[in-house]
Protein backbone atom coordinates (compact mmCIF):
# COMPACT_ATOMS: atom_id res chain seq x y z
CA UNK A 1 14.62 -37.50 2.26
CA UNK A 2 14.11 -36.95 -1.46
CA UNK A 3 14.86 -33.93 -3.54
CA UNK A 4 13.31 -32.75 -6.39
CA UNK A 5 15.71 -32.72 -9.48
CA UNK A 6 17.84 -29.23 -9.65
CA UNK A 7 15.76 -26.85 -11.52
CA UNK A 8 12.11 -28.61 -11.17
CA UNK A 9 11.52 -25.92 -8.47
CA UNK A 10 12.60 -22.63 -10.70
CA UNK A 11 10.54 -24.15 -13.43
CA UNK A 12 7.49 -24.83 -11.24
CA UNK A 13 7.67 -21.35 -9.70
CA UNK A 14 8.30 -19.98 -13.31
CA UNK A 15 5.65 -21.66 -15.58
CA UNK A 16 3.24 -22.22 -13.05
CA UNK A 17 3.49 -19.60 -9.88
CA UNK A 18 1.45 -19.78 -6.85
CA UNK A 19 -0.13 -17.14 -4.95
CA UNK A 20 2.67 -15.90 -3.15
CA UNK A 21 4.91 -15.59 -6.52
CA UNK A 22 2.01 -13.94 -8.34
CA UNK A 23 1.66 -11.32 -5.35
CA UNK A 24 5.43 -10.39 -4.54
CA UNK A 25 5.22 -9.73 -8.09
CA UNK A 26 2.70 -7.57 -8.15
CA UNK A 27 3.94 -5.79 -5.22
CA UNK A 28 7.70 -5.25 -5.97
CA UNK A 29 6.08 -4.00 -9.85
CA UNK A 30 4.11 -1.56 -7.97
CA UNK A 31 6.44 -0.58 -5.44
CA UNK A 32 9.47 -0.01 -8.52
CA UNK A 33 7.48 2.33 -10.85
CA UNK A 34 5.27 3.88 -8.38
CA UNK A 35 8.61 4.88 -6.12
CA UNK A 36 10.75 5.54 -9.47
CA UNK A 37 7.70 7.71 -10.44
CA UNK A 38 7.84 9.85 -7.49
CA UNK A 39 11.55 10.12 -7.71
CA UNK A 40 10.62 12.46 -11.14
CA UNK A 41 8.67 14.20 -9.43
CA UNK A 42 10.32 15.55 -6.52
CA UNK A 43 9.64 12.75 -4.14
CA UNK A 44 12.56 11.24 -4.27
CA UNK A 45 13.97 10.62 -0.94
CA UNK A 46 10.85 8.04 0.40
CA UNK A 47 11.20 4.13 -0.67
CA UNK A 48 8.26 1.61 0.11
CA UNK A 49 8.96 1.07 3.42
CA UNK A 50 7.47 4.46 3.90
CA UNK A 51 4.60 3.47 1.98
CA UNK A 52 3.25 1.27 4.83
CA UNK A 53 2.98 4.92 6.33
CA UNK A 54 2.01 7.09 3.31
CA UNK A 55 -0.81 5.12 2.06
CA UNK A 56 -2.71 5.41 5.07
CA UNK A 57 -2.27 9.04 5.87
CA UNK A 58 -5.02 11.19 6.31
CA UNK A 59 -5.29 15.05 5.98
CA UNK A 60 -6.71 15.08 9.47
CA UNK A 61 -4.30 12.83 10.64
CA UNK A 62 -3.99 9.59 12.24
CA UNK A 63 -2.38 7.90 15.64
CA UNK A 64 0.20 5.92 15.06
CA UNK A 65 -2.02 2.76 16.87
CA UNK A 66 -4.35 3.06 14.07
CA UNK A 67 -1.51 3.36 11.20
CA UNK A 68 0.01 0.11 12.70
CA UNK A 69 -3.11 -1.83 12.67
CA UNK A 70 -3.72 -0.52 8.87
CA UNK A 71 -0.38 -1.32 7.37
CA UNK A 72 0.35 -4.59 9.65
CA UNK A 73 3.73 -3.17 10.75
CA UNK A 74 4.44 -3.12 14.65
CA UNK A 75 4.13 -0.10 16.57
CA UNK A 76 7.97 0.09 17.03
CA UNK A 77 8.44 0.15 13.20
CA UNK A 78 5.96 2.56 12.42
CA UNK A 79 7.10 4.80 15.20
CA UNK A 80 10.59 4.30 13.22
CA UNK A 81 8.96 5.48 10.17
CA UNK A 82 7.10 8.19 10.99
CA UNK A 83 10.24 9.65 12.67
CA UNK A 84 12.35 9.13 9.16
CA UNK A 85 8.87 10.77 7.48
CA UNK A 86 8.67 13.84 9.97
CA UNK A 87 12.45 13.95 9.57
CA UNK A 88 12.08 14.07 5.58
CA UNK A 89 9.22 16.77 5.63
CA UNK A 90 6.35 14.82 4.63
CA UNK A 91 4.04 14.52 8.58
CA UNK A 92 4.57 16.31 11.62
CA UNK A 93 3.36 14.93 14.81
CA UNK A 94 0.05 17.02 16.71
CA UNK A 95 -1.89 16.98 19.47
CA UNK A 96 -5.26 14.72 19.11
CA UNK A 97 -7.82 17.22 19.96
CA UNK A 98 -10.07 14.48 21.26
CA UNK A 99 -7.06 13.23 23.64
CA UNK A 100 -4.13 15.65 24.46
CA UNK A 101 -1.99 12.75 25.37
CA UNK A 102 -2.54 11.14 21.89
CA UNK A 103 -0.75 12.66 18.94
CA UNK A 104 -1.48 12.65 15.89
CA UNK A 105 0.15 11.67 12.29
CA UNK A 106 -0.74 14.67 10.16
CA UNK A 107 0.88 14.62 6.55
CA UNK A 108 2.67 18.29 5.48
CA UNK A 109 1.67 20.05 2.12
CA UNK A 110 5.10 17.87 0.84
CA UNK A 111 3.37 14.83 2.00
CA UNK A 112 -0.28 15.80 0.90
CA UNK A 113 1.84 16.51 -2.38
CA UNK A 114 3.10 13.15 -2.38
CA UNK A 115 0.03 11.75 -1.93
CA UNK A 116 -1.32 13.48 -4.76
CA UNK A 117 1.49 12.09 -7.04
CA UNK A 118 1.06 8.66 -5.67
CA UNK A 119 -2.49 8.73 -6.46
CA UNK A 120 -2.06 10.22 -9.90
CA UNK A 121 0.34 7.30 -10.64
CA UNK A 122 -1.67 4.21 -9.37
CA UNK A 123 -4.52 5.58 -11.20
CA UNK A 124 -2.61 5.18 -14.36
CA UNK A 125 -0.81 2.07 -13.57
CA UNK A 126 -4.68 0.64 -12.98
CA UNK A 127 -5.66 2.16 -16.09
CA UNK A 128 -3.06 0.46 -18.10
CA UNK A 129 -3.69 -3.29 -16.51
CA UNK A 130 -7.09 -2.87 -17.21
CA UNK A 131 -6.48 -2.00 -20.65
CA UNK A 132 -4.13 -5.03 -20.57
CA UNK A 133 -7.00 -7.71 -19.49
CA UNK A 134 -10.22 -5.47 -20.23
CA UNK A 135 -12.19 -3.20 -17.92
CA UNK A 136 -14.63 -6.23 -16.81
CA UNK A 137 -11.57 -8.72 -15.62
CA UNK A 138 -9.72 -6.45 -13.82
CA UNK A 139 -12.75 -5.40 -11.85
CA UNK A 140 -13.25 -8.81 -11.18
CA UNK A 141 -9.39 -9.21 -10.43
CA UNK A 142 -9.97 -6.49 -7.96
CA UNK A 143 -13.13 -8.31 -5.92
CA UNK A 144 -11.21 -11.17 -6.03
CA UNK A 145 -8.33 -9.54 -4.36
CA UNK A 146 -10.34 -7.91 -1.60
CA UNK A 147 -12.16 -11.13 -1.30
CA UNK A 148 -9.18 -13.22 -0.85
CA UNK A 149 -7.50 -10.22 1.57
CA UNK A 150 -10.47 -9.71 3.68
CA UNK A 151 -10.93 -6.30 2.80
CA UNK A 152 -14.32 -5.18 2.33
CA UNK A 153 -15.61 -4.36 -1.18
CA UNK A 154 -17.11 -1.07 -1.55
CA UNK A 155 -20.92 -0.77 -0.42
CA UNK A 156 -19.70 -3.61 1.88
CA UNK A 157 -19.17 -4.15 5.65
CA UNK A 158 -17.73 -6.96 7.73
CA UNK A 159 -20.74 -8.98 7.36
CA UNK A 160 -21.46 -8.84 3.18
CA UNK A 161 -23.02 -7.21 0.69
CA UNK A 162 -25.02 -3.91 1.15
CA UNK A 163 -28.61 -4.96 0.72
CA UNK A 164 -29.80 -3.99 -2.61
């Protein structure tokens, strides 16, 4: 078995990284100033693992099932991190009206709060990149992404483009 030279692989992944590379990336960028971000502003005690959870909250609220199949965690994980969450302040646990046995993942005012931050600071960060590459690419960036992710653009469903 051959191995490629020490080094070819570090300068491969630097000069030239793949999708993977290019994504963690993007992610662990996100995750640092977003999280760093909220720290200044009161929100200081969730990390991203509790983004999985936070991004997907609604004001209404939402089973854990459905917050699982969102964020792609296991059921066991994001029973884990709702518990740290409700612990923290930011969701309490309620009955689903349209199923008593169900409960429901309802954020608090500290987590609709954190939400609002979180927003607030995306929005910028989305602002800036697209002042980085232009308003045109990084819409394009953007369908690409939800292309390539199988999420739906907007004005989209499952099967393509709205008719127009």
């Amino acid at each position: 078995m051959t191995h490629a030279p020490a080094g070819d692989r570090i300068r491969m992944i630097t000069q030239d990284p793949d999708l993977g590379i290019l994504a963690a990336r993007l992610l662990f960028s996100l995750q640092r100033e977003v999280f760093a971000r909220l720290a200044e502003r009161g929100h200081g005690e969730v990390s991203p693992r509790h983004g999985a959870i936070l991004a997907y909250l609604d004001a209404g609220g939402v089973r854990a099932t459905e917050l699982a199949r969102l964020s792609g965690r296991h059921k066991q994980i994001v029973g884990r991190l709702v518990d740290e969450l409700e612990a923290l302040g930011y969701v309490e646990r309620r009955p689903d009206p349209a199923d008593r046995r169900a409960k429901l993942v309802v954020p608090t005012e500290r987590g609709l709060d954190q939400q609002r931050h979180a927003d607030e600071i995306i929005a910028d960060i989305e602002r800036r990149h697209a002042g980085t590459i232009g308003e045109p690419a990084y819409a394009q960036l953007r369908r690409a992404l939800m292309a390539i992710t199988g999420e739906p653009a907007a004005g989209q469903d499952e099967s393509g483009p709205a008719p127009g």
